[in-house]
C-alpha atoms as a PDB file:
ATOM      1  CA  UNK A   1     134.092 210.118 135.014  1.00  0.00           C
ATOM      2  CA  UNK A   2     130.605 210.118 136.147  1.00  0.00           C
ATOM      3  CA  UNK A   3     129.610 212.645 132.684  1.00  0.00           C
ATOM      4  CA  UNK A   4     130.941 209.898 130.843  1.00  0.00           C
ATOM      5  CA  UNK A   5     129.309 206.969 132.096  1.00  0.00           C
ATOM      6  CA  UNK A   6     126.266 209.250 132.201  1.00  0.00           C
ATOM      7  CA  UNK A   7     126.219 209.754 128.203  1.00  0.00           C
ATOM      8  CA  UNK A   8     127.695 205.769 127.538  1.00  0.00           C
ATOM      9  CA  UNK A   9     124.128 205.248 129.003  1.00  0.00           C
ATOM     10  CA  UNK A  10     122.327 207.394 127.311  1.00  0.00           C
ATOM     11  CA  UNK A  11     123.723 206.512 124.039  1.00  0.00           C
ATOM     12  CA  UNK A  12     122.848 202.979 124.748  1.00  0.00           C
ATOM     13  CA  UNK A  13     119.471 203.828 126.124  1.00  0.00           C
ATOM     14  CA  UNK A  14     119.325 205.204 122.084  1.00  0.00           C
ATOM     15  CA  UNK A  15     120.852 202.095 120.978  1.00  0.00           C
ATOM     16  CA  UNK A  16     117.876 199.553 122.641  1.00  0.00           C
ATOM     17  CA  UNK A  17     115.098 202.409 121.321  1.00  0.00           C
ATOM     18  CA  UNK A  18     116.278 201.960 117.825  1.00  0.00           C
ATOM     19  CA  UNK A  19     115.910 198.378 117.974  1.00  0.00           C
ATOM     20  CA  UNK A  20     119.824 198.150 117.868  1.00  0.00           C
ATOM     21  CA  UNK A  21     122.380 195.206 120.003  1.00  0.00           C
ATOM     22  CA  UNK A  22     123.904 197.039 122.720  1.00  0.00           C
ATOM     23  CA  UNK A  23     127.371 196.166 121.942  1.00  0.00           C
ATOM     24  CA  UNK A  24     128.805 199.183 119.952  1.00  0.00           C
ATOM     25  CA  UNK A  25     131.545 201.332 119.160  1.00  0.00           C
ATOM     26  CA  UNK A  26     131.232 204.828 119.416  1.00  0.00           C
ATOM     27  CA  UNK A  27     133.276 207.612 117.297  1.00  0.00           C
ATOM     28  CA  UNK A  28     134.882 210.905 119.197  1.00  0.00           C
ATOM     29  CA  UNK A  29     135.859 213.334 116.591  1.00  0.00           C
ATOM     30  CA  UNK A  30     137.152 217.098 117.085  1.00  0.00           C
ATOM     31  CA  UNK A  31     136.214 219.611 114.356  1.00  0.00           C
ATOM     32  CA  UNK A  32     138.431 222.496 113.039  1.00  0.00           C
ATOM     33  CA  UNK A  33     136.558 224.843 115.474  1.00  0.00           C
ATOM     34  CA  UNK A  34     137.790 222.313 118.440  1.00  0.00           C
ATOM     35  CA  UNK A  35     134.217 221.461 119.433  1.00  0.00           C
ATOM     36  CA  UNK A  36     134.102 217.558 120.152  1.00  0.00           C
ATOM     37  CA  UNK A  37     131.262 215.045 119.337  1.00  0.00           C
ATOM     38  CA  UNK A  38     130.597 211.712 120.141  1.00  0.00           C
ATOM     39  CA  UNK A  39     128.379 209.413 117.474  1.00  0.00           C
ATOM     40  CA  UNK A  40     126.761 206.420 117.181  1.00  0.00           C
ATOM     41  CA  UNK A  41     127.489 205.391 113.694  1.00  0.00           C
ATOM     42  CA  UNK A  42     124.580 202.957 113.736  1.00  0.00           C
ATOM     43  CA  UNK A  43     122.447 205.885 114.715  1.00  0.00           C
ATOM     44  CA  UNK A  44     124.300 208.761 112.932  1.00  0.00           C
ATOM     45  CA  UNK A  45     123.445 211.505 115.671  1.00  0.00           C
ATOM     46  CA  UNK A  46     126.344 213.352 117.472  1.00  0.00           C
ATOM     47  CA  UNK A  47     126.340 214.491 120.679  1.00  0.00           C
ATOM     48  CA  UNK A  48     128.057 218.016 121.009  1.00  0.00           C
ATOM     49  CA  UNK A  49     129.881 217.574 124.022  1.00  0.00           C
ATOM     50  CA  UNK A  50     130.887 221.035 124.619  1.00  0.00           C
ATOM     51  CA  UNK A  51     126.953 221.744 124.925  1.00  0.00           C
ATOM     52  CA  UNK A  52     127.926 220.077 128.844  1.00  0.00           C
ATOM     53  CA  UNK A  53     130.209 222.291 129.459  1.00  0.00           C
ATOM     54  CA  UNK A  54     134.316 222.680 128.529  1.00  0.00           C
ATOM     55  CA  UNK A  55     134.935 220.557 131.785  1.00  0.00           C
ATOM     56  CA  UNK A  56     132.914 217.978 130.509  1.00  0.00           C
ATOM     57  CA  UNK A  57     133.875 217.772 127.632  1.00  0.00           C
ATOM     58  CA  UNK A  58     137.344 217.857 128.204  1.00  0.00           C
ATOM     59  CA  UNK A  59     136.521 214.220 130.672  1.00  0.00           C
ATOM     60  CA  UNK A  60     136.265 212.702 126.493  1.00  0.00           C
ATOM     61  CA  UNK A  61     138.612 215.073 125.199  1.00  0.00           C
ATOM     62  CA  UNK A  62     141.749 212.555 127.171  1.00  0.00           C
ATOM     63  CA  UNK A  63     140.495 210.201 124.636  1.00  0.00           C
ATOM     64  CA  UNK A  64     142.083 211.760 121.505  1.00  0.00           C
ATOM     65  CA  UNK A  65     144.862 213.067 120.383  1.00  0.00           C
ATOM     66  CA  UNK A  66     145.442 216.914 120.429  1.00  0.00           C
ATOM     67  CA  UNK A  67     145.969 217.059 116.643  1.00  0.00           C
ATOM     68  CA  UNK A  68     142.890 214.863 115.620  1.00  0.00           C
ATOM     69  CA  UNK A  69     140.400 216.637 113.999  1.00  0.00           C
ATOM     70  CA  UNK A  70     137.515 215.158 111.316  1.00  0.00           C
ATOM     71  CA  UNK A  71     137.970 216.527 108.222  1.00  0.00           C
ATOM     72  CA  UNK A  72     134.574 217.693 106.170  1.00  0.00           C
ATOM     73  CA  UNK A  73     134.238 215.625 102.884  1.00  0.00           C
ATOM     74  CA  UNK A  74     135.477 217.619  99.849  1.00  0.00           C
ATOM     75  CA  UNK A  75     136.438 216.478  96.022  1.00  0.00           C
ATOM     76  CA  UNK A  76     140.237 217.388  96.045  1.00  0.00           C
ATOM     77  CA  UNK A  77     142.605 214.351  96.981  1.00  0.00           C
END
């Protein structure tokens, strides 16, 4: 769990640069591909977790579901 504290702090490291409270909530979200991210909605940046490696990313990957996935914005219903 150390790659996850590791990025927590990092993200909030981002938070306290942007002038932002620390206290946030941060969004996990797997594509279609599979690929996970991890935002700051305050910030709107993802970090592509895969880019650590599928072991790391699989330490944030517990966190969801195996059927979530974000869905790309479209017009249809």
């Amino acid at each position: 769990d150390g790659f996850i504290r590791g990025v927590l702090r990092s993200m909030a490291r981002a938070r306290h640069v942007h002038g932002l409270e620390p206290a946030a909530i941060f969004a996990i979200a797997r594509d279609r591909s599979g690929a996970l991210s991890l935002t700051d909605p305050d910030i709107g940046e993802p970090v592509l977790l895969e880019g650590f490696g599928a072991s790391n990313a699989a330490a944030f990957a517990r966190f969801l579901p195996s059927s979530t996935t974000a869905e790309p914005a479209s017009g249809a219903p």
